[in-house]
N, C-alpha and C. Protein backbone atom coordinates (compact mmCIF):
# COMPACT_ATOMS: atom_id res chain seq x y z
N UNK A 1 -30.51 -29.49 -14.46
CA UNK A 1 -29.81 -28.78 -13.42
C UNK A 1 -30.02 -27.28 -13.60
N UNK A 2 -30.22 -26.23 -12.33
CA UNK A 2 -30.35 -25.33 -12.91
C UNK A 2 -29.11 -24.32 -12.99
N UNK A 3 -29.11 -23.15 -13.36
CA UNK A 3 -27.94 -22.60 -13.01
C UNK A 3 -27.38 -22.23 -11.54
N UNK A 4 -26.29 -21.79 -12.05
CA UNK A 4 -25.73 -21.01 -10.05
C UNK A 4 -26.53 -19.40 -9.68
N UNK A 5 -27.14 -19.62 -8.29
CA UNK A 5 -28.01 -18.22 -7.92
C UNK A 5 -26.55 -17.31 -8.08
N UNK A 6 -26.79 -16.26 -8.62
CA UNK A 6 -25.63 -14.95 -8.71
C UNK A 6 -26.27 -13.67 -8.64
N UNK A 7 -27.00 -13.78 -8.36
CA UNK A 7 -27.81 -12.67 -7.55
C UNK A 7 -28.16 -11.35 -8.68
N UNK A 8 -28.47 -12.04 -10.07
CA UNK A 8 -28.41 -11.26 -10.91
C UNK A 8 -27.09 -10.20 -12.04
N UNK A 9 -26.13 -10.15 -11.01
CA UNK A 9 -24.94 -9.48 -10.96
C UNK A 9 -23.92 -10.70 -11.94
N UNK A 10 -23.32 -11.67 -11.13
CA UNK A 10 -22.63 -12.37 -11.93
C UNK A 10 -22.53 -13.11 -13.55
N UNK A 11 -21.98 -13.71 -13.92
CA UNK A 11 -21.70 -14.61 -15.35
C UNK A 11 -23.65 -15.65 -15.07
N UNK A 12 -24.11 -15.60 -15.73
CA UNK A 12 -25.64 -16.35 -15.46
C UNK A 12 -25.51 -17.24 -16.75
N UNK A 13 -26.58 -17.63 -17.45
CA UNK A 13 -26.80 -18.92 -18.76
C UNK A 13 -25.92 -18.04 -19.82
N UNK A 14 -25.33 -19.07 -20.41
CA UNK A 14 -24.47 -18.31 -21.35
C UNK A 14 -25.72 -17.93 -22.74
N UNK A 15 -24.99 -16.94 -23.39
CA UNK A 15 -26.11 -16.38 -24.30
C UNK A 15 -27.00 -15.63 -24.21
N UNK A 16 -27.39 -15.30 -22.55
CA UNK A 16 -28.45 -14.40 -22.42
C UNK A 16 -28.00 -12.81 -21.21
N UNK A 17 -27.64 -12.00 -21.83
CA UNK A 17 -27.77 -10.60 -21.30
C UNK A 17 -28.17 -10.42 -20.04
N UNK A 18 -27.31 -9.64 -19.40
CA UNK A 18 -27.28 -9.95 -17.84
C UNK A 18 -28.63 -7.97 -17.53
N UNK A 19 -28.84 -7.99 -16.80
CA UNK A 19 -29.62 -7.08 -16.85
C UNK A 19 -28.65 -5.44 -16.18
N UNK A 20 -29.11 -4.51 -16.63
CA UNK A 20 -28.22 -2.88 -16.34
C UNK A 20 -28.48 -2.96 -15.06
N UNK A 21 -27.21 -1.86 -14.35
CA UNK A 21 -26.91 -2.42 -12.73
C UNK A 21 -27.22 -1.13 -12.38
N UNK A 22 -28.80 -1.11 -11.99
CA UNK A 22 -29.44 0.49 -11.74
C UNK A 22 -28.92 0.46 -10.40
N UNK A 23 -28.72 2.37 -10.01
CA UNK A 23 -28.17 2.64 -8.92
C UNK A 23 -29.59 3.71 -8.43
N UNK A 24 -30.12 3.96 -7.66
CA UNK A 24 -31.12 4.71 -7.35
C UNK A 24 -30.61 6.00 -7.36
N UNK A 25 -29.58 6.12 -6.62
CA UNK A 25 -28.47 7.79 -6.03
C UNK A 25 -28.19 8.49 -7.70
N UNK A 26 -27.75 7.55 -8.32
CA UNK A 26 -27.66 8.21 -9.42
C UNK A 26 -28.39 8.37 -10.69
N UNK A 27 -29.98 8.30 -9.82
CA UNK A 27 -30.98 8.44 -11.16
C UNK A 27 -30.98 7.91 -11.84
N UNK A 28 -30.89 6.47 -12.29
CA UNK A 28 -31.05 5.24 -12.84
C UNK A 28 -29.62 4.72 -13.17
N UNK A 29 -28.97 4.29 -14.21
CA UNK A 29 -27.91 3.43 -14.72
C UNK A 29 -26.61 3.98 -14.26
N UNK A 30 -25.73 2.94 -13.23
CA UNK A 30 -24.92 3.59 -12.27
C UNK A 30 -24.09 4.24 -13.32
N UNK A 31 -23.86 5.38 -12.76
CA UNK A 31 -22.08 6.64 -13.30
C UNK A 31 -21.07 5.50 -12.64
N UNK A 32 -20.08 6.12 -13.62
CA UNK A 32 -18.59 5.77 -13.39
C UNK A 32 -18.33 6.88 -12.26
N UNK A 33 -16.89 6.06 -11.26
CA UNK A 33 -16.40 7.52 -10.71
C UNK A 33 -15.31 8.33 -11.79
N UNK A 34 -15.25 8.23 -12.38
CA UNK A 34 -14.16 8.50 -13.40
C UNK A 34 -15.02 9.54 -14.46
N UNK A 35 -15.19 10.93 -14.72
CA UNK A 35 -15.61 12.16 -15.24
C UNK A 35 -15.71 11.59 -16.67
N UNK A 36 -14.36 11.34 -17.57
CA UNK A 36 -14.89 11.38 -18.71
C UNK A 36 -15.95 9.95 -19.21
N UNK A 37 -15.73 8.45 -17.77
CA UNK A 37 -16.63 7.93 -18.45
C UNK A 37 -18.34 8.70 -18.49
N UNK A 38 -18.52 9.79 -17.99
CA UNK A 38 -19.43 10.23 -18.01
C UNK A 38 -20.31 11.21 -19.63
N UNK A 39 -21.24 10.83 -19.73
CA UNK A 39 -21.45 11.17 -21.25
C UNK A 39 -20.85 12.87 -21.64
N UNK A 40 -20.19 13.49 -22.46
CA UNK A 40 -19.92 14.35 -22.87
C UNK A 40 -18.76 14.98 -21.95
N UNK A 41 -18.29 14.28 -21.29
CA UNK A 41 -16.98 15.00 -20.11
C UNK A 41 -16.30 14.47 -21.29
N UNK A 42 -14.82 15.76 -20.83
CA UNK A 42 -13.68 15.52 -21.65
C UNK A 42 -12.78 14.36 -21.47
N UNK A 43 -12.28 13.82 -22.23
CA UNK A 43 -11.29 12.67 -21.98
C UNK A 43 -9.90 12.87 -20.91
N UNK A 44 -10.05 12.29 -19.75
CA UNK A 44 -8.69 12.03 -18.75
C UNK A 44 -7.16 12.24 -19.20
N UNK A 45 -6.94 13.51 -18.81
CA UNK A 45 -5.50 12.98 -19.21
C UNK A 45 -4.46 12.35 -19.21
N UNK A 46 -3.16 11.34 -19.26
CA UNK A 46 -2.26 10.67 -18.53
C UNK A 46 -1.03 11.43 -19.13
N UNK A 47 0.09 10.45 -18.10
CA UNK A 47 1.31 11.04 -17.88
C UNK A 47 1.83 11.75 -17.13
N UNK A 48 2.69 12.09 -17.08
CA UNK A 48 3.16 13.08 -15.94
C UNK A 48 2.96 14.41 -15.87
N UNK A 49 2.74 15.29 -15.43
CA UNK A 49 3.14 16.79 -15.39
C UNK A 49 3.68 16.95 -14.77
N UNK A 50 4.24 18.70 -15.22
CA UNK A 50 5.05 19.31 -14.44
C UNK A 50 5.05 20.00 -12.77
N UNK A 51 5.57 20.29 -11.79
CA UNK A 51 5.51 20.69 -10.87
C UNK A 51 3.80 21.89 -10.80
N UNK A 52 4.40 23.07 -12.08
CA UNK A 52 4.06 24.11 -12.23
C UNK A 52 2.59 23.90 -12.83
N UNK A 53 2.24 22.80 -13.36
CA UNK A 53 1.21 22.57 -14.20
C UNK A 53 0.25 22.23 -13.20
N UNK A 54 0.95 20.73 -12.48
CA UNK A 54 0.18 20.60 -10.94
C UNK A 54 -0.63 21.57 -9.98
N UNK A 55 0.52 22.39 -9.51
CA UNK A 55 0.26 23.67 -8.90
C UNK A 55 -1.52 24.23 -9.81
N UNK A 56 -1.40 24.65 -10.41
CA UNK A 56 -2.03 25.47 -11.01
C UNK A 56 -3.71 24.36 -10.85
N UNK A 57 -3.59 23.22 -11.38
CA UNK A 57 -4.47 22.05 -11.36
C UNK A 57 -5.03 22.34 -9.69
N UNK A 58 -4.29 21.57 -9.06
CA UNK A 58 -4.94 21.57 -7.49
C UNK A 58 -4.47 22.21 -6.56
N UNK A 59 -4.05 23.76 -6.66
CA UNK A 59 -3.99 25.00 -5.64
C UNK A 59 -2.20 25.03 -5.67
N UNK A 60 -1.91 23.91 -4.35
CA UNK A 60 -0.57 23.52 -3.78
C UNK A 60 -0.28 21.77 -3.42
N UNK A 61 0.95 21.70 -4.06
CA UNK A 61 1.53 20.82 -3.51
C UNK A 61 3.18 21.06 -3.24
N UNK A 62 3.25 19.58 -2.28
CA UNK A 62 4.51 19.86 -1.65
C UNK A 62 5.64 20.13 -2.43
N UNK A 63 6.47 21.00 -1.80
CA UNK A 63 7.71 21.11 -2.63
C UNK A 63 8.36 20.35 -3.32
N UNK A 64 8.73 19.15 -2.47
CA UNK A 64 9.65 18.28 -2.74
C UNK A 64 9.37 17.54 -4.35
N UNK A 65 8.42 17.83 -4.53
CA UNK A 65 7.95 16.76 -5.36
C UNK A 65 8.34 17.53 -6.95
N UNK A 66 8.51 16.74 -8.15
CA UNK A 66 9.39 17.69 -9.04
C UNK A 66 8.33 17.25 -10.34
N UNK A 67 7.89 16.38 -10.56
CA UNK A 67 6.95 15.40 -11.17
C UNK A 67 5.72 15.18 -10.69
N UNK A 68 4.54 14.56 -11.18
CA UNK A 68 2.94 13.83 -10.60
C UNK A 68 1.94 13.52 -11.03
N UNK A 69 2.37 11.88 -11.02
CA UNK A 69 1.24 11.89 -12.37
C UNK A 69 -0.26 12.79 -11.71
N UNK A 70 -0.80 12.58 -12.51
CA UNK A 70 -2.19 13.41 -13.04
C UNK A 70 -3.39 12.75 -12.10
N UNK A 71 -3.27 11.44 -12.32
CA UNK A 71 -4.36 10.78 -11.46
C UNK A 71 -4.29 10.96 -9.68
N UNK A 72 -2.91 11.27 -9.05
CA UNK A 72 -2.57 11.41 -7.83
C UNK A 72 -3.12 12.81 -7.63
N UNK A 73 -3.64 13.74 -8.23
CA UNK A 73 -3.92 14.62 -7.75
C UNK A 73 -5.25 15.17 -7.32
N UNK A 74 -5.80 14.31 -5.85
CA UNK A 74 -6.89 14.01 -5.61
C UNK A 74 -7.03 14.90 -4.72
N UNK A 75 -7.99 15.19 -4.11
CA UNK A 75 -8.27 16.66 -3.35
C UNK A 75 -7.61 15.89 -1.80
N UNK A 76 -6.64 16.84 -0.56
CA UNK A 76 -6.96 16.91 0.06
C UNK A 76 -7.71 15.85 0.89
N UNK A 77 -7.02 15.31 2.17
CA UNK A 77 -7.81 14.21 2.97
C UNK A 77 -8.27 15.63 4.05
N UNK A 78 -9.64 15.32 4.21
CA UNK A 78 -10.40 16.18 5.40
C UNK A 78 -10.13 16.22 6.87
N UNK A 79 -9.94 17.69 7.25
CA UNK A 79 -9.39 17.27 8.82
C UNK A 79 -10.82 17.15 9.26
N UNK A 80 -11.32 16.59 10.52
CA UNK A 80 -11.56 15.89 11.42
C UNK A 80 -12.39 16.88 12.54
N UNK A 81 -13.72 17.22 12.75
CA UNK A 81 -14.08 17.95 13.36
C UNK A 81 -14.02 18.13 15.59
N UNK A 82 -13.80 16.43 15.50
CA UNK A 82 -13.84 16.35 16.50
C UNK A 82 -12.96 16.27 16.87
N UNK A 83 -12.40 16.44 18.20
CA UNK A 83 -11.24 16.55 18.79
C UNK A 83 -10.25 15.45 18.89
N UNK A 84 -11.23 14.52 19.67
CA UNK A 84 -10.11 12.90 20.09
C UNK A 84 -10.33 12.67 17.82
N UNK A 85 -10.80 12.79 17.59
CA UNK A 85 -10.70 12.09 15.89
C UNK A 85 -9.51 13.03 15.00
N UNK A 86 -9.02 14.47 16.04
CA UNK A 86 -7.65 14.58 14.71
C UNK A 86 -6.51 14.42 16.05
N UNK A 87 -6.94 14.22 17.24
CA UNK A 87 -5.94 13.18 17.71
C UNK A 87 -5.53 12.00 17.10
N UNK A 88 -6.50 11.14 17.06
CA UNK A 88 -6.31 10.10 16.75
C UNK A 88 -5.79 9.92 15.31
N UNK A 89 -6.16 11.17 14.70
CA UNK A 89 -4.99 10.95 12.99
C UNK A 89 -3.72 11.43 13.25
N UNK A 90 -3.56 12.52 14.15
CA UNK A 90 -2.01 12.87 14.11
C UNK A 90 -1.73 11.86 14.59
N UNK A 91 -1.76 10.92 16.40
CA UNK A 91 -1.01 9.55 16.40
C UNK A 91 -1.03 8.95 15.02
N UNK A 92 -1.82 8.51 14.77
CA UNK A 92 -1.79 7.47 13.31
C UNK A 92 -0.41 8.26 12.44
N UNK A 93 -0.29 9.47 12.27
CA UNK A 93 0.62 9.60 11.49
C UNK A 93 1.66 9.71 12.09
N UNK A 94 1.88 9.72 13.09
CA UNK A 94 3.48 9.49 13.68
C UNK A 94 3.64 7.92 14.35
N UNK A 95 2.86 7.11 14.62
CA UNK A 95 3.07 5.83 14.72
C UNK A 95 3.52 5.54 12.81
N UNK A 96 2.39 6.13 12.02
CA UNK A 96 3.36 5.43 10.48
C UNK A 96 4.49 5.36 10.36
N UNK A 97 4.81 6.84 10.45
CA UNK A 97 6.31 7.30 10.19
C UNK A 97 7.37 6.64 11.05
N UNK A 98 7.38 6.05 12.41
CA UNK A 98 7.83 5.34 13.45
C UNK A 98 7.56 3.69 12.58
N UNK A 99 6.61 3.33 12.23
CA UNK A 99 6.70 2.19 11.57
C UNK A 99 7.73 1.93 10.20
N UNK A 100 7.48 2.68 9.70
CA UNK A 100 7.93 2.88 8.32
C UNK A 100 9.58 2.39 8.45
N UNK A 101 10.07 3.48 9.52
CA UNK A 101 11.38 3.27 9.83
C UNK A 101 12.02 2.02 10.24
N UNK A 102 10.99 1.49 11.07
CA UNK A 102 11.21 0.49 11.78
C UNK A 102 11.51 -0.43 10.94
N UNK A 103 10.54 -0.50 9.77
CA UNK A 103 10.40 -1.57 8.97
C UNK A 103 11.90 -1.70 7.78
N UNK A 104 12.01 -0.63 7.63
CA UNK A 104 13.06 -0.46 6.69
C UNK A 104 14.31 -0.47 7.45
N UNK A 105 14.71 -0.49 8.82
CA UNK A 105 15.14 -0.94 9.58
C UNK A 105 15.73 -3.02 9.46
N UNK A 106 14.55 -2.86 9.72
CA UNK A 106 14.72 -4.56 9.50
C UNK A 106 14.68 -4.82 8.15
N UNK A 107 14.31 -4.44 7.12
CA UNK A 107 14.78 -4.69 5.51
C UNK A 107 16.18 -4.58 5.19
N UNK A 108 17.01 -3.44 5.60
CA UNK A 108 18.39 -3.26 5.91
C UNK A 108 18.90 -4.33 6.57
N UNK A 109 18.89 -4.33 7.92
CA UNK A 109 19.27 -5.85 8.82
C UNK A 109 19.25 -7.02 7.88
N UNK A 110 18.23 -7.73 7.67
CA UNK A 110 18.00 -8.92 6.42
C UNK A 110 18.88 -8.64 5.72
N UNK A 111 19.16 -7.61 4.77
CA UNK A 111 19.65 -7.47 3.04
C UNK A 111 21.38 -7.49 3.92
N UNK A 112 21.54 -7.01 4.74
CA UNK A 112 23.36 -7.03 5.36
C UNK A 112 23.61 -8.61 5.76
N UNK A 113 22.71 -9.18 6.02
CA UNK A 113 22.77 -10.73 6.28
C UNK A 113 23.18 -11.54 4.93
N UNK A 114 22.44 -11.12 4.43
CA UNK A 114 22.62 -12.04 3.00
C UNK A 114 23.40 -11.22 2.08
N UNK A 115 24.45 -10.02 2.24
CA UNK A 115 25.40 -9.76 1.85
C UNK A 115 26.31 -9.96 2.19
N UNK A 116 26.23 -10.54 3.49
CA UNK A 116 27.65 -10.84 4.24
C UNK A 116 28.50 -11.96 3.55
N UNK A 117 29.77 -11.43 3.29
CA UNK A 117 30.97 -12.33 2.37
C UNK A 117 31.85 -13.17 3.11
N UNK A 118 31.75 -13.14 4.52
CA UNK A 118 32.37 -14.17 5.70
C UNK A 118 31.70 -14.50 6.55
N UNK A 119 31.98 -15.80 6.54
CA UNK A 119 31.49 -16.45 7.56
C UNK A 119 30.80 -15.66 9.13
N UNK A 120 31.85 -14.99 9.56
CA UNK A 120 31.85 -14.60 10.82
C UNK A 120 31.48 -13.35 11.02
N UNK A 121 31.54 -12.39 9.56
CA UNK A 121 30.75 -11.16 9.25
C UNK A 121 29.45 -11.98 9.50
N UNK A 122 28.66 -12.66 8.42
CA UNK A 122 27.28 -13.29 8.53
C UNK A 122 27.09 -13.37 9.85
N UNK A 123 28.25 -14.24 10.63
CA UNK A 123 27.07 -14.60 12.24
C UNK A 123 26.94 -13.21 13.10
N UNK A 124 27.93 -12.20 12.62
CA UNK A 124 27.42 -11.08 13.70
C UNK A 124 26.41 -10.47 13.15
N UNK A 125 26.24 -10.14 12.11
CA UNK A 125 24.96 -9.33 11.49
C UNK A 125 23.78 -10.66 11.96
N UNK A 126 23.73 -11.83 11.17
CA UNK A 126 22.92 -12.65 11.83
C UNK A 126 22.40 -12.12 13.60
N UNK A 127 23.34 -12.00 14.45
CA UNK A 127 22.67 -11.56 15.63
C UNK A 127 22.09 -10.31 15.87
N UNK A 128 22.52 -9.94 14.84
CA UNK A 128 21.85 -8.18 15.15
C UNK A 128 20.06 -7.86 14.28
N UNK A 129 20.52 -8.96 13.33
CA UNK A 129 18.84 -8.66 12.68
C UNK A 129 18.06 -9.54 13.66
N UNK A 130 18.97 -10.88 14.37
CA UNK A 130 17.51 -11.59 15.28
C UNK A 130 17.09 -10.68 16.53
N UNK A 131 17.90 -9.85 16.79
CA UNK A 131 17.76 -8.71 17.85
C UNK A 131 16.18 -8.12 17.32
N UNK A 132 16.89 -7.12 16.03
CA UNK A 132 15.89 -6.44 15.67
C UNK A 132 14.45 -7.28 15.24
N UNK A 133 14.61 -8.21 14.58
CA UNK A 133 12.99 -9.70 14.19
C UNK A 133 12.31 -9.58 15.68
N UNK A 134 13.36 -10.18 16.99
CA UNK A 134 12.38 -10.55 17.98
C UNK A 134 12.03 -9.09 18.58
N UNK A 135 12.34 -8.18 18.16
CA UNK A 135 11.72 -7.02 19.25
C UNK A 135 10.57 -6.38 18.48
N UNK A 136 10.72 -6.44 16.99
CA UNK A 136 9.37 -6.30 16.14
C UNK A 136 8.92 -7.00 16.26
N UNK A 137 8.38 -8.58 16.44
CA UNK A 137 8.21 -9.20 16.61
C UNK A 137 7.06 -9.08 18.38
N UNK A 138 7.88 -8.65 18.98
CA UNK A 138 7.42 -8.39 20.07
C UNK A 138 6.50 -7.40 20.15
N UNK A 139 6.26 -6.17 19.91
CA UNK A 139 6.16 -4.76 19.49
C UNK A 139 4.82 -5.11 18.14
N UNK A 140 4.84 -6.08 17.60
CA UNK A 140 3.82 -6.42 16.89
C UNK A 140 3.54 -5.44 15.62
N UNK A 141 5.15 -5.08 15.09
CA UNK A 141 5.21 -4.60 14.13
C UNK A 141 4.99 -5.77 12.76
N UNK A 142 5.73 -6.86 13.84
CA UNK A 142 5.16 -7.72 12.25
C UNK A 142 4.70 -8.88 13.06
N UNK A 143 4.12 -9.65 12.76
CA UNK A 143 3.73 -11.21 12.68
C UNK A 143 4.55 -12.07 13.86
N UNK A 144 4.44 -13.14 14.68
CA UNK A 144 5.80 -13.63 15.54
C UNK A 144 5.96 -14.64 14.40
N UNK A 145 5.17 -15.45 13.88
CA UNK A 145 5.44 -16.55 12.74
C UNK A 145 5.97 -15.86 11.87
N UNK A 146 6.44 -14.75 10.88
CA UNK A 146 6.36 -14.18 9.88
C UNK A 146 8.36 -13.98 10.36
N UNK A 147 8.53 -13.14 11.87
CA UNK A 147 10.01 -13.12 11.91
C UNK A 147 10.27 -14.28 12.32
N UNK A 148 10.02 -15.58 13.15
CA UNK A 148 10.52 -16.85 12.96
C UNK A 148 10.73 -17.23 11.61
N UNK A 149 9.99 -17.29 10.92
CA UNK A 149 10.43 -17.61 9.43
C UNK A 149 11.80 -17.02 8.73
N UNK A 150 11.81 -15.56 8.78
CA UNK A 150 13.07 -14.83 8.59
C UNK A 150 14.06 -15.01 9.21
N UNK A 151 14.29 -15.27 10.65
CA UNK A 151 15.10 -16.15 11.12
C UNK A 151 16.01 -17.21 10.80
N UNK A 152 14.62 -17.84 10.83
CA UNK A 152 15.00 -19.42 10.16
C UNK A 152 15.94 -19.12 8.81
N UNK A 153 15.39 -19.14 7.65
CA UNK A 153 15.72 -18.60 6.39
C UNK A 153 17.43 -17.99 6.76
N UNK A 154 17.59 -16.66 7.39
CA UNK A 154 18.49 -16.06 7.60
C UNK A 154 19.48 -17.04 8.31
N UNK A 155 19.24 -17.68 9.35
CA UNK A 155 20.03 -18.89 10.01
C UNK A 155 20.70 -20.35 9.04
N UNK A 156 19.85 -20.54 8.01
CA UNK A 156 19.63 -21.36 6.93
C UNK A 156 21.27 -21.05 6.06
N UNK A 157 21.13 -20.09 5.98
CA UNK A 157 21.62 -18.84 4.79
C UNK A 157 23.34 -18.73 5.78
N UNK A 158 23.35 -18.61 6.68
CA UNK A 158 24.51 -18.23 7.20
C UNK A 158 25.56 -19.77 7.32
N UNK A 159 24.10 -20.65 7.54
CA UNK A 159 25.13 -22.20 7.94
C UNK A 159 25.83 -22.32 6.58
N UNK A 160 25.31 -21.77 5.31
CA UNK A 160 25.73 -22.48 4.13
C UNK A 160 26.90 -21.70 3.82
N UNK A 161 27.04 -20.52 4.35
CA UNK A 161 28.00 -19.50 3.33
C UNK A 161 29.33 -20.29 4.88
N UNK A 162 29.04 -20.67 6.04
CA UNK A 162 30.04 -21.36 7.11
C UNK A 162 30.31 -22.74 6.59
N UNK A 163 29.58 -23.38 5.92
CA UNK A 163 30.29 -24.69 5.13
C UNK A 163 30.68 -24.33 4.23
């Protein structure tokens, strides 16, 4: 039998050395993206730094932030030369932020369901998260099978705490 084709790349006959995974772009034996795996770069640092340390590392960052690790401090996402293309990122970033809410919206709804300590507390929150499921739901923030399920579950959950 012979072995499995793996296109050179994969696990091949055991015992025998798989061959170096030349990259042309990088002048023979592929680089890491990572600096110090590169021969004679200094070793990566980890952990956190400080606000002030940051700063100094990559120009500016946002205020808010008090901590960061080291690896997050990646350059800058590029604006967009063409017109409809930093349209189309500012929508993208205010549909996120509109999602985001939404979503944590209905994470709230759910988590008040299954905190509810009466019966009749449960069935009104129960109606208020199937409100919010079927209109995400609708809106195609999430899945229609995905809030039927939560439903269900949540409906499940209320009959038991009413017996």
């Amino acid at each position: 039998m012979g072995a499995k084709h793996t296109g050179g790349r994969g696990p091949g006959l055991p015992g025998v050395p798989l061959p170096a995974r030349r990259d042309v772009r990088a002048g023979g034996v592929r680089r890491s993206a990572y600096p110090e795996a590169r021969p004679g770069a200094p070793p990566r640092p980890s952990g956190l730094i400080t606000l002030a340390a940051a700063a100094k590392i990559s120009g500016s960052l946002p205020i808010h932030l008090t901590t960061l690790p080291l690896y997050a401090t990646a350059p800058e996402r590029r604006m967009p030369n063409i017109k409809s293309a930093k349209k189309r990122m500012e929508l993208s970033r205010r549909a996120n932020t509109k999602n985001r809410a939404r979503r944590s919206r209905i994470r709230t709804a759910v988590k008040k369901v299954r905190q509810a300590e009466t019966a009749e507390e449960a069935h009104a929150r129960l109606r208020e998260a199937i409100r919010i499921l079927d209109h995400a739901a609708t809106k195609h923030l999430m899945h229609a099978n995905r809030a039927a399920r939560i439903k269900s579950q949540l409906a499940r959950h209320v009959r038991e705490i009413a017996s």
